[in-house]
N, C-alpha and C. Protein backbone atom coordinates (compact mmCIF):
# COMPACT_ATOMS: atom_id res chain seq x y z
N UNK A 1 84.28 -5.01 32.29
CA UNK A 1 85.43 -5.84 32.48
C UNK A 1 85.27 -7.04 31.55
N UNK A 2 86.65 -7.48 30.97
CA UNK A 2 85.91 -8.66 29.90
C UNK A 2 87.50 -9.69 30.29
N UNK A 3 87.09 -11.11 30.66
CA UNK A 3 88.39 -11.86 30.21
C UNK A 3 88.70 -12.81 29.68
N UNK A 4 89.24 -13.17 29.24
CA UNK A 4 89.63 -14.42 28.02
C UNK A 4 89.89 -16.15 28.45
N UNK A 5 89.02 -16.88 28.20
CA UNK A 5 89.09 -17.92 28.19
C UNK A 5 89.74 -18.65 27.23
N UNK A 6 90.36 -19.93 27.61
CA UNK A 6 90.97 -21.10 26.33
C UNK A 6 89.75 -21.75 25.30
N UNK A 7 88.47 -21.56 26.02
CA UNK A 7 87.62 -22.02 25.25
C UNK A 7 86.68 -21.27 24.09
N UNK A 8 86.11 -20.18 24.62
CA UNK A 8 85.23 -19.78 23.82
C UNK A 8 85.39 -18.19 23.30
N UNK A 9 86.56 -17.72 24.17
CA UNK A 9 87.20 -16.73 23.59
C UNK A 9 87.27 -15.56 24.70
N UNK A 10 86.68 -14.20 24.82
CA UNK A 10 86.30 -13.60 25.36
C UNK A 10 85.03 -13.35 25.89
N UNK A 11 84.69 -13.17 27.23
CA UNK A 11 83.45 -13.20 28.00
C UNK A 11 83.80 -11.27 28.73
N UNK A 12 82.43 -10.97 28.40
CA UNK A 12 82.38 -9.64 29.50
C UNK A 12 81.30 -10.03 30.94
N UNK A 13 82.01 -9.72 31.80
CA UNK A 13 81.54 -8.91 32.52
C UNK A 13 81.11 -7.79 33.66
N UNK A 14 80.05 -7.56 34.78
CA UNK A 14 79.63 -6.52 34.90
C UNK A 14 80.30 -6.67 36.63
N UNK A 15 80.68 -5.39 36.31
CA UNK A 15 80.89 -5.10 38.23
C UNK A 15 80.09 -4.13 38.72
N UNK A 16 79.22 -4.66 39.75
CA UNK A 16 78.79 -4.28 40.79
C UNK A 16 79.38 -4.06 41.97
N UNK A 17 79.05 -2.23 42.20
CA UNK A 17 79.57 -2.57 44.02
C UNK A 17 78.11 -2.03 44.40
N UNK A 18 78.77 -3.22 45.84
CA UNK A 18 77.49 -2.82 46.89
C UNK A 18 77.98 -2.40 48.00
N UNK A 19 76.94 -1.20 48.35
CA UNK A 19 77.25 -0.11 49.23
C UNK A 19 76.81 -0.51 50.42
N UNK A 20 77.52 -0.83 51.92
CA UNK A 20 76.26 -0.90 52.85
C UNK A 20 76.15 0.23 53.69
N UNK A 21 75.03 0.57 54.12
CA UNK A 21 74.88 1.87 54.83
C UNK A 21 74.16 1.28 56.57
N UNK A 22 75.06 1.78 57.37
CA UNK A 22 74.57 1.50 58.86
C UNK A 22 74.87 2.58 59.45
N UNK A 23 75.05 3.86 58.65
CA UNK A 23 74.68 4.89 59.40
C UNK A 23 73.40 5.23 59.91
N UNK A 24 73.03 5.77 60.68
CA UNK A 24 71.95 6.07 61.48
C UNK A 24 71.26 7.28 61.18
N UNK A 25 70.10 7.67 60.84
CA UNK A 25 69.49 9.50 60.67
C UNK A 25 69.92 10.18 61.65
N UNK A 26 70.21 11.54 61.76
CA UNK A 26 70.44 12.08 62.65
C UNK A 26 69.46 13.08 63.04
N UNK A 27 68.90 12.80 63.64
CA UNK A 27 67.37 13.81 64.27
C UNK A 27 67.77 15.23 65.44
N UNK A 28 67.64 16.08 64.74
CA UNK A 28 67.35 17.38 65.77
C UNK A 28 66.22 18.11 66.07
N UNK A 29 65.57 18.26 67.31
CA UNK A 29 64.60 18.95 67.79
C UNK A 29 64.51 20.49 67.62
N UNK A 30 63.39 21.02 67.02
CA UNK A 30 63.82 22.31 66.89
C UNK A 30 62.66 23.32 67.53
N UNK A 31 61.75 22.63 67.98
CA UNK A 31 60.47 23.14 68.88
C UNK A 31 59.68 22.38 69.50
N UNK A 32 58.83 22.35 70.42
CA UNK A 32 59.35 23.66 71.45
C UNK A 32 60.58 23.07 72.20
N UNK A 33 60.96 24.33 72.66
CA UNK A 33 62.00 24.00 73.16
C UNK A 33 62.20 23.39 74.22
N UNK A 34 63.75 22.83 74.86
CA UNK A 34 63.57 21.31 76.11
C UNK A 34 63.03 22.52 77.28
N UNK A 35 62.20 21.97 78.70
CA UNK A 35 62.01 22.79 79.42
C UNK A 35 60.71 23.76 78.86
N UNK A 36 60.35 24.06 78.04
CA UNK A 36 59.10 25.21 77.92
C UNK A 36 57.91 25.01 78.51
N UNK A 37 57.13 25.82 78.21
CA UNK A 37 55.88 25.86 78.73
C UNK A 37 54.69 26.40 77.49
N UNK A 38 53.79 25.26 77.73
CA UNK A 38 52.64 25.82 76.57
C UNK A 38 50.76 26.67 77.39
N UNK A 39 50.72 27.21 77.16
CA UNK A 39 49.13 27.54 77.86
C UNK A 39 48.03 26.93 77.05
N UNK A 40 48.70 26.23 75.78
CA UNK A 40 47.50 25.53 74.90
C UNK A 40 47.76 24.23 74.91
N UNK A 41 47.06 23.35 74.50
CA UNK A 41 47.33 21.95 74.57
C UNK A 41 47.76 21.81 72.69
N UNK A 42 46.96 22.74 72.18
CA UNK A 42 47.79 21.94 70.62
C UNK A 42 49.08 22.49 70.41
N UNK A 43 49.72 21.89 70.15
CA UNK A 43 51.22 21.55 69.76
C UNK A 43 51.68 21.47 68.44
N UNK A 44 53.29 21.97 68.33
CA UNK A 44 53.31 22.02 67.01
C UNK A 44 54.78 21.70 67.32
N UNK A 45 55.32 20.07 66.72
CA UNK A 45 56.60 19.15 67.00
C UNK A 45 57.43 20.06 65.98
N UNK A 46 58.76 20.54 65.72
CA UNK A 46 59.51 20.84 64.44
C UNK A 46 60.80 20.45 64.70
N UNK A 47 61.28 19.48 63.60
CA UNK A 47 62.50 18.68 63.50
C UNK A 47 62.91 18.53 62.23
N UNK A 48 64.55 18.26 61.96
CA UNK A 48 65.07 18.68 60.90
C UNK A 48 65.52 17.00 61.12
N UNK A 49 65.60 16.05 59.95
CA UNK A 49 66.73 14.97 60.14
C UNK A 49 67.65 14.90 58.84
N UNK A 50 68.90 14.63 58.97
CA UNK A 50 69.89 14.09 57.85
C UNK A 50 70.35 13.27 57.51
N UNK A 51 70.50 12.38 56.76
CA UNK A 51 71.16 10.96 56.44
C UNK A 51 71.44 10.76 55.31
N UNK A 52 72.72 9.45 55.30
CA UNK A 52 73.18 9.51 53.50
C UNK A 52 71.73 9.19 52.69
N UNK A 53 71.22 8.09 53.31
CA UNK A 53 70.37 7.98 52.43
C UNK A 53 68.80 8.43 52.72
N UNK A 54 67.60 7.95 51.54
CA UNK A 54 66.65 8.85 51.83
C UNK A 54 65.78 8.61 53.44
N UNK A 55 65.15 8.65 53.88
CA UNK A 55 64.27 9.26 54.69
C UNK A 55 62.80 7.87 54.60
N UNK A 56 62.74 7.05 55.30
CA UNK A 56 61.37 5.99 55.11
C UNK A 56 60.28 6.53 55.93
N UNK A 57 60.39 6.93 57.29
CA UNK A 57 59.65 7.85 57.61
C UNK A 57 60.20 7.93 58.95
N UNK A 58 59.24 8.86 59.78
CA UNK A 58 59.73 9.74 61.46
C UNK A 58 58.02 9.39 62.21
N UNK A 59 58.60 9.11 63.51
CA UNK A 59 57.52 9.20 63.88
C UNK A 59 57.62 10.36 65.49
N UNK A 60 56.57 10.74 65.67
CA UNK A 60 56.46 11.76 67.05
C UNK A 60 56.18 10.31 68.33
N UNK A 61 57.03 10.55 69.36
CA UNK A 61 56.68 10.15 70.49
C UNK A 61 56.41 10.90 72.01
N UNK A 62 55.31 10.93 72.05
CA UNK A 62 55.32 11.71 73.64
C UNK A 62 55.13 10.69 74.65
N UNK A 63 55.80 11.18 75.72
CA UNK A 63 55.74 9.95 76.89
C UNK A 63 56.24 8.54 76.64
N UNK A 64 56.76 8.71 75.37
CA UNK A 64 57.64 6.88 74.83
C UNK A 64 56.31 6.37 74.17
N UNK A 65 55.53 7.37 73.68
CA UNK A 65 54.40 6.43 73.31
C UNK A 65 54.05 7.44 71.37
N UNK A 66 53.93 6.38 70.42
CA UNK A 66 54.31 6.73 69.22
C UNK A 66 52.76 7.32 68.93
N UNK A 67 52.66 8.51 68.91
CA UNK A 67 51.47 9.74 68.59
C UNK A 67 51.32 9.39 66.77
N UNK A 68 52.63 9.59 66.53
CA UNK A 68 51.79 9.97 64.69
C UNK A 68 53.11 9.56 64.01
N UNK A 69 52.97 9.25 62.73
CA UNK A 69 54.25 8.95 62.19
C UNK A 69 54.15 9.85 60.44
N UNK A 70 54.92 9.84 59.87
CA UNK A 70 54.86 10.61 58.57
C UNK A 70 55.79 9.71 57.61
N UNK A 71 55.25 9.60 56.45
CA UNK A 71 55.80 8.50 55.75
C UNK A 71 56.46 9.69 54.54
N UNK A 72 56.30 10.67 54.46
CA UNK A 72 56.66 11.47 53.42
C UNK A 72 57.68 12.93 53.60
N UNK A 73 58.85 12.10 54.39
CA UNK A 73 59.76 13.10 54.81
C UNK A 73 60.66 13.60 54.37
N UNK A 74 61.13 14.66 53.97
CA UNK A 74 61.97 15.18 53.29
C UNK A 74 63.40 15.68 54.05
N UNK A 75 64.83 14.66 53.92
CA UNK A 75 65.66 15.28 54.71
C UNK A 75 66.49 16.47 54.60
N UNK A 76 66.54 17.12 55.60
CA UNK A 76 67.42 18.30 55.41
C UNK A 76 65.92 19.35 55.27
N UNK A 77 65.14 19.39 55.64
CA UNK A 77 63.98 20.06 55.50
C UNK A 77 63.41 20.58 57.12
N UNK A 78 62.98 21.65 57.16
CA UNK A 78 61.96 21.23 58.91
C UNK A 78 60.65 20.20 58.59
N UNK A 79 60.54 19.76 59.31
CA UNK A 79 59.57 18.75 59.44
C UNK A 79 58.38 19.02 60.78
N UNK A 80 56.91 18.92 60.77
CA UNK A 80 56.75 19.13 61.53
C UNK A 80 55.27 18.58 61.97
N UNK A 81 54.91 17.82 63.18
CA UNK A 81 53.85 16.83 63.71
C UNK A 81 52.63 18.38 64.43
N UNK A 82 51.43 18.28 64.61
CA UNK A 82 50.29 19.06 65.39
C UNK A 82 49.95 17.28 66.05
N UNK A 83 50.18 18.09 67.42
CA UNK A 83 49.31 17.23 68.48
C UNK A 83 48.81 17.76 69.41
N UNK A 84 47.48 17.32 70.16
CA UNK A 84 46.72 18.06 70.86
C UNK A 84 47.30 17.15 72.63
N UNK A 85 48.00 17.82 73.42
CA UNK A 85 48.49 17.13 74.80
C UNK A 85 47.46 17.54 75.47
N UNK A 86 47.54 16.58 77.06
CA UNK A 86 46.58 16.97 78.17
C UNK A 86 47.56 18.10 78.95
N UNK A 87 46.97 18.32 79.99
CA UNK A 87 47.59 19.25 80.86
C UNK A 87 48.88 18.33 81.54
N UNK A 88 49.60 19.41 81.79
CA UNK A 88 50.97 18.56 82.25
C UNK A 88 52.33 18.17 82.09
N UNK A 89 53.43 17.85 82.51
CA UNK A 89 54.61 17.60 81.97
C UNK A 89 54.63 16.20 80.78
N UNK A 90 55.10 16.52 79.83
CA UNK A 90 54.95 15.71 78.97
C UNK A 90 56.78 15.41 78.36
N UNK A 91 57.54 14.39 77.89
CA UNK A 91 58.50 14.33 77.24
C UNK A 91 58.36 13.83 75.89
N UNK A 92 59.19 14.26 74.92
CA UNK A 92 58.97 14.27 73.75
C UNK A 92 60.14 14.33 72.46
N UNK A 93 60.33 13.30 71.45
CA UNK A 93 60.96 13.09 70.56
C UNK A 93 60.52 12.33 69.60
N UNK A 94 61.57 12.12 68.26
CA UNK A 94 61.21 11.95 67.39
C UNK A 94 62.21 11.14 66.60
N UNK A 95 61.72 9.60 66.29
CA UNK A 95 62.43 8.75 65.48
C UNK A 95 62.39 8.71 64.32
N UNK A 96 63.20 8.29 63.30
CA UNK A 96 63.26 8.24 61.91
C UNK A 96 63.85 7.10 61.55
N UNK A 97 63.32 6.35 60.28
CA UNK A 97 64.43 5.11 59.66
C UNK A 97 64.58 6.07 58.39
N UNK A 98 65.77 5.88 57.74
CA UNK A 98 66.50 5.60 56.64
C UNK A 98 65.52 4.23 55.55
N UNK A 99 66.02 4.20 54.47
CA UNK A 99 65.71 3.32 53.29
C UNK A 99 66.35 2.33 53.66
N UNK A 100 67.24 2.33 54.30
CA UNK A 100 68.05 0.94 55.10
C UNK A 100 67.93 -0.11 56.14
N UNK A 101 66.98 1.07 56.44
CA UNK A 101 65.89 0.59 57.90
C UNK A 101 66.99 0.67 59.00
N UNK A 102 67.81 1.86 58.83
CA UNK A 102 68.54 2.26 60.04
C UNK A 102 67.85 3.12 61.03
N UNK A 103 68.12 2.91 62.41
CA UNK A 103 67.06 4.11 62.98
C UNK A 103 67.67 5.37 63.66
N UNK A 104 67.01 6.47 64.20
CA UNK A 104 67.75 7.66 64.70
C UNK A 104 67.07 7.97 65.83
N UNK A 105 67.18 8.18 67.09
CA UNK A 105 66.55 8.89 67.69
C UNK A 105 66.39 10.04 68.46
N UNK A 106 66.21 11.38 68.15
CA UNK A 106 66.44 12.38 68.68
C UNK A 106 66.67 11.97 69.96
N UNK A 107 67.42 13.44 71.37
CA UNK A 107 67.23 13.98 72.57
C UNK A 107 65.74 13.63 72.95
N UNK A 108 65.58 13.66 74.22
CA UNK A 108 64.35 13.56 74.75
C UNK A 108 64.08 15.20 74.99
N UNK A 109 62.70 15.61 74.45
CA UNK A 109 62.99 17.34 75.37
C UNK A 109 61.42 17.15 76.31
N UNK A 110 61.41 17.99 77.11
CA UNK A 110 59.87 18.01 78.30
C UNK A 110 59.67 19.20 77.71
N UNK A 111 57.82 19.59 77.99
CA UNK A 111 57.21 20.34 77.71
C UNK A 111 56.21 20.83 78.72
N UNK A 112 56.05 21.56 79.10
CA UNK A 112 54.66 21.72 80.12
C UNK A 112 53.34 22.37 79.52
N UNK A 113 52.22 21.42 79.56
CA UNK A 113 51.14 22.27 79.31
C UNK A 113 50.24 22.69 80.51
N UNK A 114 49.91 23.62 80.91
CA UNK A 114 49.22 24.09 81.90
C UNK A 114 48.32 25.33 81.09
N UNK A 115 47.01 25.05 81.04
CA UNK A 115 46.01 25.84 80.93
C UNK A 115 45.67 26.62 82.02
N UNK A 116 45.55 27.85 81.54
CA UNK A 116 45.21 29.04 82.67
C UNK A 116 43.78 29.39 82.83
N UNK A 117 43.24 29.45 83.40
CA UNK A 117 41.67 29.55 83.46
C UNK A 117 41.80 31.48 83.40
N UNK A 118 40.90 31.70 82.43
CA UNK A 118 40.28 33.37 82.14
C UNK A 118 39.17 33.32 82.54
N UNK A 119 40.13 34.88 83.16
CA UNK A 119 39.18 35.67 84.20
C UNK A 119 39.02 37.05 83.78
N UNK A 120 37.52 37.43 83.89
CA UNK A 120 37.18 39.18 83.03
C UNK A 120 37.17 39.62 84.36
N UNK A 121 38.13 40.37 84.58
CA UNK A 121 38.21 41.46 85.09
C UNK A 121 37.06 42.66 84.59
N UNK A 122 36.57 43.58 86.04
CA UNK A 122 35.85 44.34 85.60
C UNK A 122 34.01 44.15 85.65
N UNK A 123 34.20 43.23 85.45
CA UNK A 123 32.27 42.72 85.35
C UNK A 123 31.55 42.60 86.91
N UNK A 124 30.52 43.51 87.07
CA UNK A 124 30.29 44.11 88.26
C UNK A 124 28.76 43.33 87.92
N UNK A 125 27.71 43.05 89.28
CA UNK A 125 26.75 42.49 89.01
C UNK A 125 25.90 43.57 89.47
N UNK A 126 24.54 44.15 89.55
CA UNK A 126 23.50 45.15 90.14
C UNK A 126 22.42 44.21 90.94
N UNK A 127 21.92 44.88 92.00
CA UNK A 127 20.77 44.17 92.61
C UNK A 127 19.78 45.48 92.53
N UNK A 128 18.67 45.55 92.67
CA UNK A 128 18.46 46.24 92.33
C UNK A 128 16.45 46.11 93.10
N UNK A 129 16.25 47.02 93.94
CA UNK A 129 15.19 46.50 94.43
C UNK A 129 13.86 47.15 93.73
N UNK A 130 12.69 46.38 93.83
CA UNK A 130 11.53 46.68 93.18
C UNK A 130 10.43 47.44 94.32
């Protein structure tokens, strides 16, 4: 853009637009699913998030309490946290900021871990007198 002054003649200059973004990431849970049940305690979180802009990072929360975070997220991708839970009902989601420092926060989903104790069937003991 350039416009003309009485004094020194013509001046250019530059237009800038500025964009603001207060959209929010949009986080979906994609394992395990809300309600399941695990027989192992390690875990494997998988979530997809989308937003206009890029991705600063996500973090895993179980019980409202922030487990692990990932600074190198790729949106529109699955994404996915390993955590080792205790036995038990556990709830679980996953926040993300934007480059804007907008935030997102998935659904809450529950999980149950309950370890099963193994048992061998079959194994017989002998007594056996001398």
């Amino acid at each position: 853009m350039s416009a003309k002054n009485g004094v020194s003649g013509i001046n250019n200059f530059a237009v800038n637009n500025i964009v603001l973004d207060t959209t929010a990431p949009v986080v979906d849970l994609l394992s395990p699913a809300n309600n399941s049940m695990s027989s192992s305690p390690n875990m494997d979180f998988n979530y997809t998030v989308l937003d206009d802009s890029d991705i600063s990072n996500c973090s895993l929360l179980v019980n409202f309490n922030t487990l692990q975070t990932d600074n190198t997220v790729v949106k529109g991708e699955v994404q996915s946290f390993s955590a080792n839970l205790n036995e038990g009902s556990h709830d679980w989601q996953v926040q993300c900021y934007d480059n804007a420092t907008n935030s997102g926060m998935s659904q809450i989903n529950k999980v149950m871990v309950e370890i099963f104790p193994v048992f061998i069937q079959g194994v017989q003991t002998e007594t056996k007198e001398l």
